[in-house]
PDB file of N, CA and C in Angstrom:
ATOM      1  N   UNK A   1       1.221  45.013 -21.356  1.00  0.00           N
ATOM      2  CA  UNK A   1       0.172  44.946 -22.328  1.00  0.00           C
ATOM      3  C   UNK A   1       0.138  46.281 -23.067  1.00  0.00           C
ATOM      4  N   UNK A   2       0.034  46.358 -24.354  1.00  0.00           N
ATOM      5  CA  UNK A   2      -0.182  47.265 -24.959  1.00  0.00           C
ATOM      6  C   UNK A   2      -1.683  47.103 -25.896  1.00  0.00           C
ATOM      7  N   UNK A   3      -1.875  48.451 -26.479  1.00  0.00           N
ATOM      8  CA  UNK A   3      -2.724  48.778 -26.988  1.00  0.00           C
ATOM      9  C   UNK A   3      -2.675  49.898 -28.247  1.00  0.00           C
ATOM     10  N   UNK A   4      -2.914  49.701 -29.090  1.00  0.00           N
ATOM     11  CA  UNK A   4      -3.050  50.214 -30.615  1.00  0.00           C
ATOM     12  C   UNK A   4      -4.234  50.796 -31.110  1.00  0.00           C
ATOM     13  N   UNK A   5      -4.360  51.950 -31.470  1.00  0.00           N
ATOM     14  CA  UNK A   5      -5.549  52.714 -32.514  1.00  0.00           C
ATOM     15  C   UNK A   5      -5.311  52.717 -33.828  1.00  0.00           C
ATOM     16  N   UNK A   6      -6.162  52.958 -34.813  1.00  0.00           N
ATOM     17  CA  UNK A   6      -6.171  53.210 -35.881  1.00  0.00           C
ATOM     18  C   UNK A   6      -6.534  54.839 -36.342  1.00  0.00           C
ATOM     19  N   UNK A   7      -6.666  55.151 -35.086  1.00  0.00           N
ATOM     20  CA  UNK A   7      -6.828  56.578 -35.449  1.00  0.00           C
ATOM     21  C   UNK A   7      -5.887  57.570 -35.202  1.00  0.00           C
ATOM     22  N   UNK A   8      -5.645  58.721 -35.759  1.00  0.00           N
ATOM     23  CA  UNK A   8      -4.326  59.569 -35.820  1.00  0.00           C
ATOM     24  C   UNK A   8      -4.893  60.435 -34.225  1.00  0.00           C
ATOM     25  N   UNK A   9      -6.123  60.921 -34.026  1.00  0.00           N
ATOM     26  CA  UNK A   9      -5.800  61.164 -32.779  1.00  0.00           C
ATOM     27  C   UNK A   9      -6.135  60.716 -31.227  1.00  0.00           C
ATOM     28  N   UNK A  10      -5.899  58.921 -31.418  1.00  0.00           N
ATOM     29  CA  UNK A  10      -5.303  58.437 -30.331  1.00  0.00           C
ATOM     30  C   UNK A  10      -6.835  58.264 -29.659  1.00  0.00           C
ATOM     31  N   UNK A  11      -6.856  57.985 -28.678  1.00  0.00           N
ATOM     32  CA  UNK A  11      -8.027  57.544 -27.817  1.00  0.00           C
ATOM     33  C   UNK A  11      -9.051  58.976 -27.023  1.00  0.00           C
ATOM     34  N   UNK A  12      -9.796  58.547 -27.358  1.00  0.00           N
ATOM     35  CA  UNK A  12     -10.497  59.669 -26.687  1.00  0.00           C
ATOM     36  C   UNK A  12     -10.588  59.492 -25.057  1.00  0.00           C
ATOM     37  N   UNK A  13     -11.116  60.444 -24.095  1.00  0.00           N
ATOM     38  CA  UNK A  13     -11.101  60.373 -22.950  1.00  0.00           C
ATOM     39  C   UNK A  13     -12.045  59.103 -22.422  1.00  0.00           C
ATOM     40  N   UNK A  14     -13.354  58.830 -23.039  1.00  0.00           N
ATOM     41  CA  UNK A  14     -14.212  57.795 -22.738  1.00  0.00           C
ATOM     42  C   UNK A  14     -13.118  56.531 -23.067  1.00  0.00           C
ATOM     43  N   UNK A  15     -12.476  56.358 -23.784  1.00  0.00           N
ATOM     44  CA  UNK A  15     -12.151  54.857 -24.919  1.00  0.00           C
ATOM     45  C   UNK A  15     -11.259  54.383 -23.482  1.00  0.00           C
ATOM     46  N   UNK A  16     -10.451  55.771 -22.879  1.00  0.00           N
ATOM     47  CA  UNK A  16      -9.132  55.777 -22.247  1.00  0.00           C
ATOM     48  C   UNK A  16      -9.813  55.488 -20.619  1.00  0.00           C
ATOM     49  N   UNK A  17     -10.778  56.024 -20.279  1.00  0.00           N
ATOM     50  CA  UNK A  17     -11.665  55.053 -19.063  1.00  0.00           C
ATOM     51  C   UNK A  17     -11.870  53.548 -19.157  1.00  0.00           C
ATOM     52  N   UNK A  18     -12.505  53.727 -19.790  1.00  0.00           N
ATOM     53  CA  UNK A  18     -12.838  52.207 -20.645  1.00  0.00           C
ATOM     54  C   UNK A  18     -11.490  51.007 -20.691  1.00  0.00           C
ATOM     55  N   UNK A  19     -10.572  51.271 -21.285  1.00  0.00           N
ATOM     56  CA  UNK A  19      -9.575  50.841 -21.130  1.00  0.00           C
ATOM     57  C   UNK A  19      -9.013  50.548 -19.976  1.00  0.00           C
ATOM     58  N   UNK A  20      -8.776  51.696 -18.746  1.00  0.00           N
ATOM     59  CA  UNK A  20      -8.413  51.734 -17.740  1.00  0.00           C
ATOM     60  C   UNK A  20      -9.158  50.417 -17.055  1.00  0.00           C
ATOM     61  N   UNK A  21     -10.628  50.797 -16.599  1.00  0.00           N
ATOM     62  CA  UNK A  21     -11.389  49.654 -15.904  1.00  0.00           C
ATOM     63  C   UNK A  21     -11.354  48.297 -16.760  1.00  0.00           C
ATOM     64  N   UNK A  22     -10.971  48.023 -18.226  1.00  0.00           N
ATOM     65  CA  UNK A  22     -10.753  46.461 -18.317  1.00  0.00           C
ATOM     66  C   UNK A  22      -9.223  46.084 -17.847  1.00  0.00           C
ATOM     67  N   UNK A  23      -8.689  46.981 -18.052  1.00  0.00           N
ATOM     68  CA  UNK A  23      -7.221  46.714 -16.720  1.00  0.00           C
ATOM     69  C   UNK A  23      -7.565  46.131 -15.593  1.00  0.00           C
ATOM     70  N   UNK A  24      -7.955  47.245 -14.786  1.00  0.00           N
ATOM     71  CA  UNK A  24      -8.339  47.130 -13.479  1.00  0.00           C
ATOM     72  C   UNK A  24      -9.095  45.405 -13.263  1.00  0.00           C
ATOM     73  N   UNK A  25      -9.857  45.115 -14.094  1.00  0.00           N
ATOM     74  CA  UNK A  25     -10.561  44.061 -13.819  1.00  0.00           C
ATOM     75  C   UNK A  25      -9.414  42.966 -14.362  1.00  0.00           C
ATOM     76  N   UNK A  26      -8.610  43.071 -15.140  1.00  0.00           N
ATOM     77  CA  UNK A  26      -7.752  41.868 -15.595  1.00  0.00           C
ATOM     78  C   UNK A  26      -6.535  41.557 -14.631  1.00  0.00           C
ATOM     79  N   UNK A  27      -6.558  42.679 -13.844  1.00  0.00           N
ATOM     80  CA  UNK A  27      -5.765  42.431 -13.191  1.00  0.00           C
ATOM     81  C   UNK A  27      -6.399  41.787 -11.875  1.00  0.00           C
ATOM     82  N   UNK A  28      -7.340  42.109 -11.165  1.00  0.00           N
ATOM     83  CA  UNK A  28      -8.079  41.575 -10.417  1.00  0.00           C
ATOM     84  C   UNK A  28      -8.342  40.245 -10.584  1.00  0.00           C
ATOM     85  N   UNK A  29      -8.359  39.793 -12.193  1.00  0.00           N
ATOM     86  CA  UNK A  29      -9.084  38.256 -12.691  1.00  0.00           C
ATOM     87  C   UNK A  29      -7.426  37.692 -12.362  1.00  0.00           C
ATOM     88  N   UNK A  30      -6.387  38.253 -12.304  1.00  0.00           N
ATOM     89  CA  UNK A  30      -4.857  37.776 -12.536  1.00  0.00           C
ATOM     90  C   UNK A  30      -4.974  37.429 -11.060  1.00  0.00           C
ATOM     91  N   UNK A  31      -4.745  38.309  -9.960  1.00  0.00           N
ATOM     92  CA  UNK A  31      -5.029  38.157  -8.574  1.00  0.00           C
ATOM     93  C   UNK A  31      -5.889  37.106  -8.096  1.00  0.00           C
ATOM     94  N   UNK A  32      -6.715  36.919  -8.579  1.00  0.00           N
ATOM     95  CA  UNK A  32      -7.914  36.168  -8.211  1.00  0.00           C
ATOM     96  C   UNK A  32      -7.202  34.700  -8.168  1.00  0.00           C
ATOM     97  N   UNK A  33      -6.836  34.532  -9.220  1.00  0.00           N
ATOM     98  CA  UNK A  33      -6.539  33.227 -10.313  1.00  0.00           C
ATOM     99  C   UNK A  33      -5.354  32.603  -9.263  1.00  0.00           C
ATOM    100  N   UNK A  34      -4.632  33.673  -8.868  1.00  0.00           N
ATOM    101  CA  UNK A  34      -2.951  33.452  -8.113  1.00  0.00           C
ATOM    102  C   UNK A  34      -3.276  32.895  -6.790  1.00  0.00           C
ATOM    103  N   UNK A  35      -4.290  33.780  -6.459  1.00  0.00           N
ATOM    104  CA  UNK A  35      -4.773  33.566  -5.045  1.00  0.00           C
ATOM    105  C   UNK A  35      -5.611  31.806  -4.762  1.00  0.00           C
ATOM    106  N   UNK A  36      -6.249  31.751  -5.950  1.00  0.00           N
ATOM    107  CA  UNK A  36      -7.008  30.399  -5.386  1.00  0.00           C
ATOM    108  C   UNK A  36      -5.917  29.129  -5.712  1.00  0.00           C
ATOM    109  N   UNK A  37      -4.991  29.462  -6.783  1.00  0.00           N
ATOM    110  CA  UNK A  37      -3.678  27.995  -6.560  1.00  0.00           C
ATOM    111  C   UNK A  37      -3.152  28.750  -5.178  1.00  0.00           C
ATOM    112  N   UNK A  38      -3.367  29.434  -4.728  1.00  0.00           N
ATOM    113  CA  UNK A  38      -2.197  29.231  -3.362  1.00  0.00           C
ATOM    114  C   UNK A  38      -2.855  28.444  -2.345  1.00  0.00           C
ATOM    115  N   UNK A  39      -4.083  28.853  -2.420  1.00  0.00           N
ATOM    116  CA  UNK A  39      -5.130  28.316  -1.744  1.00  0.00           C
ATOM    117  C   UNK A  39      -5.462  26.497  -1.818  1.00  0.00           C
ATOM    118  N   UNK A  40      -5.243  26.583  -2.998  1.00  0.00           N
ATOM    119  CA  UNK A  40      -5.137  25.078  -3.322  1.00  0.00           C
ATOM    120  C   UNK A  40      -3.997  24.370  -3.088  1.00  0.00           C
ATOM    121  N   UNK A  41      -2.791  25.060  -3.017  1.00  0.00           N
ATOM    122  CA  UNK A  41      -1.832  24.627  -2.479  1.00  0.00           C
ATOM    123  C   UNK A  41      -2.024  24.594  -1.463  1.00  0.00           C
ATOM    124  N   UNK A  42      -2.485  25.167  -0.324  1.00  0.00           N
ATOM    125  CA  UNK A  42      -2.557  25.261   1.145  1.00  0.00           C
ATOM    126  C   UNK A  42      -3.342  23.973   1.222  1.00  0.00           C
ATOM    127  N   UNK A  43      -4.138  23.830   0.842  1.00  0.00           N
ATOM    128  CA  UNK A  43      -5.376  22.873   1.485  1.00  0.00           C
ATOM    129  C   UNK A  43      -4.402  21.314   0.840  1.00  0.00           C
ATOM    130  N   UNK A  44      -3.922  21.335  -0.384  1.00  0.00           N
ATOM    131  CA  UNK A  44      -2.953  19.830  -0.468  1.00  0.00           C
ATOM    132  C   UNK A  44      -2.285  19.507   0.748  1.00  0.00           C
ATOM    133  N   UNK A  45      -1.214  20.715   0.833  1.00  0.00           N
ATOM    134  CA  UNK A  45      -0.438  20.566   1.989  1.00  0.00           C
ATOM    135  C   UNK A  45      -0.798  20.471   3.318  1.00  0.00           C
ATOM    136  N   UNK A  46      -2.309  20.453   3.370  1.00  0.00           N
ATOM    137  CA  UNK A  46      -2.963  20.444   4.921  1.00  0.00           C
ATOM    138  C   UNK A  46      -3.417  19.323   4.790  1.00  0.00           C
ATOM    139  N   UNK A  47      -3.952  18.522   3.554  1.00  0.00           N
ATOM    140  CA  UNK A  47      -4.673  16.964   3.338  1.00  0.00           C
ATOM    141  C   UNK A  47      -3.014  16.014   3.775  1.00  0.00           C
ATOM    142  N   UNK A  48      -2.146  16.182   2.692  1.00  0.00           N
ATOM    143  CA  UNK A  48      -1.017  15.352   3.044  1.00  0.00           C
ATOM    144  C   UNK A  48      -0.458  15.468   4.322  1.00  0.00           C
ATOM    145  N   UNK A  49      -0.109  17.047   5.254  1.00  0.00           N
ATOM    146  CA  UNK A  49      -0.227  16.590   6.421  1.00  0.00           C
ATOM    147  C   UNK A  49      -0.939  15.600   7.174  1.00  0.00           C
ATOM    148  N   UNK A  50      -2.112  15.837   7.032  1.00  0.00           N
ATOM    149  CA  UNK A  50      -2.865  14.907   7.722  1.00  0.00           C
ATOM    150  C   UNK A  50      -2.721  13.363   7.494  1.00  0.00           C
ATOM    151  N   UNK A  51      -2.642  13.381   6.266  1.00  0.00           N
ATOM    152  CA  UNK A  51      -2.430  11.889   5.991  1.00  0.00           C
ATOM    153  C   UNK A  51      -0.920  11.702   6.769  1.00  0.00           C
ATOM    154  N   UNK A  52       0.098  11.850   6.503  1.00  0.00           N
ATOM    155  CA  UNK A  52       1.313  11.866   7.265  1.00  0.00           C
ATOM    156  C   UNK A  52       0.988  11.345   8.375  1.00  0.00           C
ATOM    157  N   UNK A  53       0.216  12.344   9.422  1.00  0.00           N
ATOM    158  CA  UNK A  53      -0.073  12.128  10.789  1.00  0.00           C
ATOM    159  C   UNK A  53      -0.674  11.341  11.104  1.00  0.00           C
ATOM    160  N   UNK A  54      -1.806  10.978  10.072  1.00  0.00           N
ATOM    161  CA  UNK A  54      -2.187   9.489  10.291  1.00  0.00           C
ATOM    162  C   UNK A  54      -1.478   8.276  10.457  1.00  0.00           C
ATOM    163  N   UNK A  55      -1.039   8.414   9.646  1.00  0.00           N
ATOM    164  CA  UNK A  55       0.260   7.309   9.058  1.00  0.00           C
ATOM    165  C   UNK A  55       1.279   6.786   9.892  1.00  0.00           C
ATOM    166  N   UNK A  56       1.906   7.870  10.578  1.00  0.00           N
ATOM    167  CA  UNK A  56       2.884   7.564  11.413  1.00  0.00           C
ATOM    168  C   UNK A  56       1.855   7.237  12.872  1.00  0.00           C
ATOM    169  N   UNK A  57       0.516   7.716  13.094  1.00  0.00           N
ATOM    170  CA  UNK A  57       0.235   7.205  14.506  1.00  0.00           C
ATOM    171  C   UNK A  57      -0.258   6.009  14.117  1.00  0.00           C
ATOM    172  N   UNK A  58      -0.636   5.133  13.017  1.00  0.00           N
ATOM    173  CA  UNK A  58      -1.195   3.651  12.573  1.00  0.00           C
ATOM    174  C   UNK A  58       0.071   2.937  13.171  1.00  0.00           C
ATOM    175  N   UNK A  59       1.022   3.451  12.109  1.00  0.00           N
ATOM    176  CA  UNK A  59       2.312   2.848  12.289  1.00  0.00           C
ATOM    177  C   UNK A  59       2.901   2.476  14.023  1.00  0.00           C
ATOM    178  N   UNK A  60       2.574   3.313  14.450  1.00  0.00           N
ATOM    179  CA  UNK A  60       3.336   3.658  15.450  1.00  0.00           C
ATOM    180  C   UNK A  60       2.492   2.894  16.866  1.00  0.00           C
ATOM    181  N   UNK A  61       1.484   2.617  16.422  1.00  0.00           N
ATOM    182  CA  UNK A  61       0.378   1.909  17.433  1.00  0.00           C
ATOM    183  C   UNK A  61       0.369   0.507  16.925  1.00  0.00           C
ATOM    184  N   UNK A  62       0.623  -0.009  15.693  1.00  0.00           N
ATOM    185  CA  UNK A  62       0.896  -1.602  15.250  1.00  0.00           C
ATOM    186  C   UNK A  62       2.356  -1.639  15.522  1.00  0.00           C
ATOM    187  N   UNK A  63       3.181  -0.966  15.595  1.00  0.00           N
ATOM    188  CA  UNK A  63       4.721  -1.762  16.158  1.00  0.00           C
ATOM    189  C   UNK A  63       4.364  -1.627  18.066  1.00  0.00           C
ATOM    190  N   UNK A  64       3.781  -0.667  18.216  1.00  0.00           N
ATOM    191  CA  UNK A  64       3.688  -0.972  20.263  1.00  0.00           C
ATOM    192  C   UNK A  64       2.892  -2.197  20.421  1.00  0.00           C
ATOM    193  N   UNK A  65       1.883  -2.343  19.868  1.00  0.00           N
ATOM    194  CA  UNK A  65       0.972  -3.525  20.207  1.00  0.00           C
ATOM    195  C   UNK A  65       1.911  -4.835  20.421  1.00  0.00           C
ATOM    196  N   UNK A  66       2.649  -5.404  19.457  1.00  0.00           N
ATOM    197  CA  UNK A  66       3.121  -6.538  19.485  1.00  0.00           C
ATOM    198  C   UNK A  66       4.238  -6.405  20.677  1.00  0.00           C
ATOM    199  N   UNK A  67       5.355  -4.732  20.356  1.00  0.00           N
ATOM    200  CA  UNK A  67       6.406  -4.846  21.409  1.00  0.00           C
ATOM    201  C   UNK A  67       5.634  -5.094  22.611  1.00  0.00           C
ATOM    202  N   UNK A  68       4.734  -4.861  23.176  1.00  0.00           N
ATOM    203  CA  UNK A  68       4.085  -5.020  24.307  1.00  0.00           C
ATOM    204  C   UNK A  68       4.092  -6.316  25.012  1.00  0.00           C
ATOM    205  N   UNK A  69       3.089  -7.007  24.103  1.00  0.00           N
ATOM    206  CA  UNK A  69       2.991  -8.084  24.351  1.00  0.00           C
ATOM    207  C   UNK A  69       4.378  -9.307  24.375  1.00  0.00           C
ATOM    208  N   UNK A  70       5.663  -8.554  23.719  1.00  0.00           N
ATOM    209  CA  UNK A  70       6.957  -9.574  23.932  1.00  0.00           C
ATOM    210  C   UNK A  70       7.356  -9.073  24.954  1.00  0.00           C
ATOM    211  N   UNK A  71       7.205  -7.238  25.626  1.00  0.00           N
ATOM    212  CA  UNK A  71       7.680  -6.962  26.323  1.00  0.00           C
ATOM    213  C   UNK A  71       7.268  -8.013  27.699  1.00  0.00           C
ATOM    214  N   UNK A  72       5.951  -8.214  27.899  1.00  0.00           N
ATOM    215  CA  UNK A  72       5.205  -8.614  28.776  1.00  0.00           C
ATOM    216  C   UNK A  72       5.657 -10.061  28.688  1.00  0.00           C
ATOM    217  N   UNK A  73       5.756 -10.856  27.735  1.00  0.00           N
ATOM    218  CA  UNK A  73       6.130 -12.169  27.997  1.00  0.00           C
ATOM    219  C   UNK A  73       7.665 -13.015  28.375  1.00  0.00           C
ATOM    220  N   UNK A  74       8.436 -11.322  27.666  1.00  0.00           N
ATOM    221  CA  UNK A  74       9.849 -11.462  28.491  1.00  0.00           C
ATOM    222  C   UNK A  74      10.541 -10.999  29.471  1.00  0.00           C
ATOM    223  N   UNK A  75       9.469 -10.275  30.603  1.00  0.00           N
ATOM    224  CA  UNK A  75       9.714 -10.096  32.113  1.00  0.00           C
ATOM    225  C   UNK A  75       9.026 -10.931  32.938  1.00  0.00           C
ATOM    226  N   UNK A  76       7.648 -11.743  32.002  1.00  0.00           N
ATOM    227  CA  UNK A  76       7.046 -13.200  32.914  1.00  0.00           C
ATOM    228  C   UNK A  76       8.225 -14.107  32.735  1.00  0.00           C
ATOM    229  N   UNK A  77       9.145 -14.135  31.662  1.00  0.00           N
ATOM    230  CA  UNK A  77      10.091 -15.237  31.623  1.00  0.00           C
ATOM    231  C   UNK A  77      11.380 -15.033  33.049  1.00  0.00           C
ATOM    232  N   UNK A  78      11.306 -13.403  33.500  1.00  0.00           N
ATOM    233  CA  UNK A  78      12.586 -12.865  34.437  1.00  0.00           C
ATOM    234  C   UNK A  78      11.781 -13.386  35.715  1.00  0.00           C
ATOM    235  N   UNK A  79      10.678 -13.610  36.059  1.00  0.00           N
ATOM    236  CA  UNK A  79      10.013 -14.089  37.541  1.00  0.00           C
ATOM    237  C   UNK A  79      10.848 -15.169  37.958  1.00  0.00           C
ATOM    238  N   UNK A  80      11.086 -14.987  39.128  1.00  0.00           N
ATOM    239  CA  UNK A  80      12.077 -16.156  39.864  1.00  0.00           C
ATOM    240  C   UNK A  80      10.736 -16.845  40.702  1.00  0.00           C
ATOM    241  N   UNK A  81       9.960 -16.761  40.528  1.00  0.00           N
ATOM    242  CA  UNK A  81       8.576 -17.696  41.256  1.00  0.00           C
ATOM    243  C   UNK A  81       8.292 -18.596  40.298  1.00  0.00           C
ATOM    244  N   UNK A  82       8.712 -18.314  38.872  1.00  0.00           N
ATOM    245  CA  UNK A  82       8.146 -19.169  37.591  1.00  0.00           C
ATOM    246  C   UNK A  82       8.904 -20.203  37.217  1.00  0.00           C
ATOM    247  N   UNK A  83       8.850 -21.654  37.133  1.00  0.00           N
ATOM    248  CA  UNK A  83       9.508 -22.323  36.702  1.00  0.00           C
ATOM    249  C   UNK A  83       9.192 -23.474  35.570  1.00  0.00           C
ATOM    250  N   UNK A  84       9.474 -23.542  34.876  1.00  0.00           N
ATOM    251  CA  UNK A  84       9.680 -24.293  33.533  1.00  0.00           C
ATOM    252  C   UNK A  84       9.991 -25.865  33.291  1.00  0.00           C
ATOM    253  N   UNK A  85       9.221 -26.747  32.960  1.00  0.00           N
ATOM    254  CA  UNK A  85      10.120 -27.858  32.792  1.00  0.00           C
ATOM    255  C   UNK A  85      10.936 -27.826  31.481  1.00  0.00           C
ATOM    256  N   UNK A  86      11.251 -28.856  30.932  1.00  0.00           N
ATOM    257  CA  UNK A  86      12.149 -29.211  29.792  1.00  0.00           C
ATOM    258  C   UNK A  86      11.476 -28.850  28.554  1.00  0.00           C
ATOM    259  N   UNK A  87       9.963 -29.008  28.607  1.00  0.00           N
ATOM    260  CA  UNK A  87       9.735 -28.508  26.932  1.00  0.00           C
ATOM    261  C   UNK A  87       9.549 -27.294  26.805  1.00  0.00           C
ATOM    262  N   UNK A  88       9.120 -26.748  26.968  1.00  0.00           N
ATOM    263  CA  UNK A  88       9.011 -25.399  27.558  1.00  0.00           C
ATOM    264  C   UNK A  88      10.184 -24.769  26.876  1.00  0.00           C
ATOM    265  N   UNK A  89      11.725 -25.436  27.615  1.00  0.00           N
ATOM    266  CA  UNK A  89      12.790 -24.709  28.010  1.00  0.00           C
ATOM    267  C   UNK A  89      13.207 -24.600  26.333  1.00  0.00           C
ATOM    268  N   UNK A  90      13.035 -26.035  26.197  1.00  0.00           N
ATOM    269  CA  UNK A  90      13.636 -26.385  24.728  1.00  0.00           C
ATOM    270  C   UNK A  90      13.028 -25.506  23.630  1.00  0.00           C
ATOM    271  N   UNK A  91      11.374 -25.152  23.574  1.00  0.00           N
ATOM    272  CA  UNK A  91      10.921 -24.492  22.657  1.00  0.00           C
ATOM    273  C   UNK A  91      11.530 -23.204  22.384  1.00  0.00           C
ATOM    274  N   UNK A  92      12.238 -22.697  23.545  1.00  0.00           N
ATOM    275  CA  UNK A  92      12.910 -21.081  23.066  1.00  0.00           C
ATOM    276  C   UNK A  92      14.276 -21.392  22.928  1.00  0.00           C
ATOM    277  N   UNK A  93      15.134 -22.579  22.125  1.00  0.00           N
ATOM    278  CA  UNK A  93      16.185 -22.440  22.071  1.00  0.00           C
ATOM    279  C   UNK A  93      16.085 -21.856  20.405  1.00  0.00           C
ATOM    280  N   UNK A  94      17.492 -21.873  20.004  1.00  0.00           N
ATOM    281  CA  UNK A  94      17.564 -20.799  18.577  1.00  0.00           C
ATOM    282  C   UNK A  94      17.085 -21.768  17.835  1.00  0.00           C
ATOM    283  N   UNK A  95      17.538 -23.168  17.712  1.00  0.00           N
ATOM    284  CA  UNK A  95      17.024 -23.867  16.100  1.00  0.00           C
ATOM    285  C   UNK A  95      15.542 -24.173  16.503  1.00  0.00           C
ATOM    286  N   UNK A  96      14.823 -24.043  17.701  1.00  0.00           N
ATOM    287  CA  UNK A  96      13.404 -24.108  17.446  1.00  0.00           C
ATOM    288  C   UNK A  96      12.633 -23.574  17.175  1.00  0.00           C
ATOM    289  N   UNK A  97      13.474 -21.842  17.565  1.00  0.00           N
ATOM    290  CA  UNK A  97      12.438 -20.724  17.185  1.00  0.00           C
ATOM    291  C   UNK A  97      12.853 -20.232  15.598  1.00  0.00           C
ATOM    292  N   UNK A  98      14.074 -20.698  14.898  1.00  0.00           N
ATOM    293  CA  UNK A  98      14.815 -20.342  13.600  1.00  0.00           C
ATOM    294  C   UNK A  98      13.256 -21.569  12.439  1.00  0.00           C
ATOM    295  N   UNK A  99      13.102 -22.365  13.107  1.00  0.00           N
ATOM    296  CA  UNK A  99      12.123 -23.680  12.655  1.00  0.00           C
ATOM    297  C   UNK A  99      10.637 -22.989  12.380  1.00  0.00           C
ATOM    298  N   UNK A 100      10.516 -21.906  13.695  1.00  0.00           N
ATOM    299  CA  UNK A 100       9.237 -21.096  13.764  1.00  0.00           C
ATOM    300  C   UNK A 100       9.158 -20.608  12.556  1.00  0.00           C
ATOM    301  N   UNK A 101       9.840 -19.538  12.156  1.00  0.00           N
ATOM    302  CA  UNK A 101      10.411 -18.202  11.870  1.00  0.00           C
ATOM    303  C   UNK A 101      10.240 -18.689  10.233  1.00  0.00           C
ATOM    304  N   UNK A 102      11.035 -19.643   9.759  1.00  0.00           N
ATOM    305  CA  UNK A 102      10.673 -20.181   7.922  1.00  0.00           C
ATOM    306  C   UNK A 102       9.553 -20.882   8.007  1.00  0.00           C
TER     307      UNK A 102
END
């Protein structure tokens, strides 16, 4: 930044204080200004974390729920105490459950 007089001898000692402290403060207003986008950057990047972390534990608790429950219904199918008649047997072959499925 510069600065220009119209007078031949230049700034007096008051003008040249004066000057100094609206520096001082513009630069402070420059600092200031830098400091609160970083700040605002911080706090985005702490909201989208969070959302992230949300996200993946939603996710991650609706795919266990269901594996669960197939897990659970396809080690009642491994019981050698359990036995099945014919419809039963037939409902889990491929073209009945392919019939489900469309």
């Amino acid at each position: 930044m510069a600065i220009a007089t119209r007078s031949e001898s230049g700034f007096s000692p008051l003008e040249v204080n004066l000057l100094k402290a609206i520096g001082r403060e513009m630069a402070i207003a420059i600092t200031n200004s830098r400091l609160f986008e970083e700040a605002s950057s911080a706090r985005a990047l702490r909201e989208l974390d969070s959302l992230r972390t949300e996200l993946l534990a939603n996710v991650s608790h609706e795919l266990r729920t269901p594996l669960a429950a197939i897990k659970g219904f396809a080690s009642s199918l491994l019981q050698p105490d359990i036995s099945f008649d014919d419809e039963p047997a037939s409902a889990l072959s491929r073209p009945s459950i392919a019939k489900r499925i469309d």
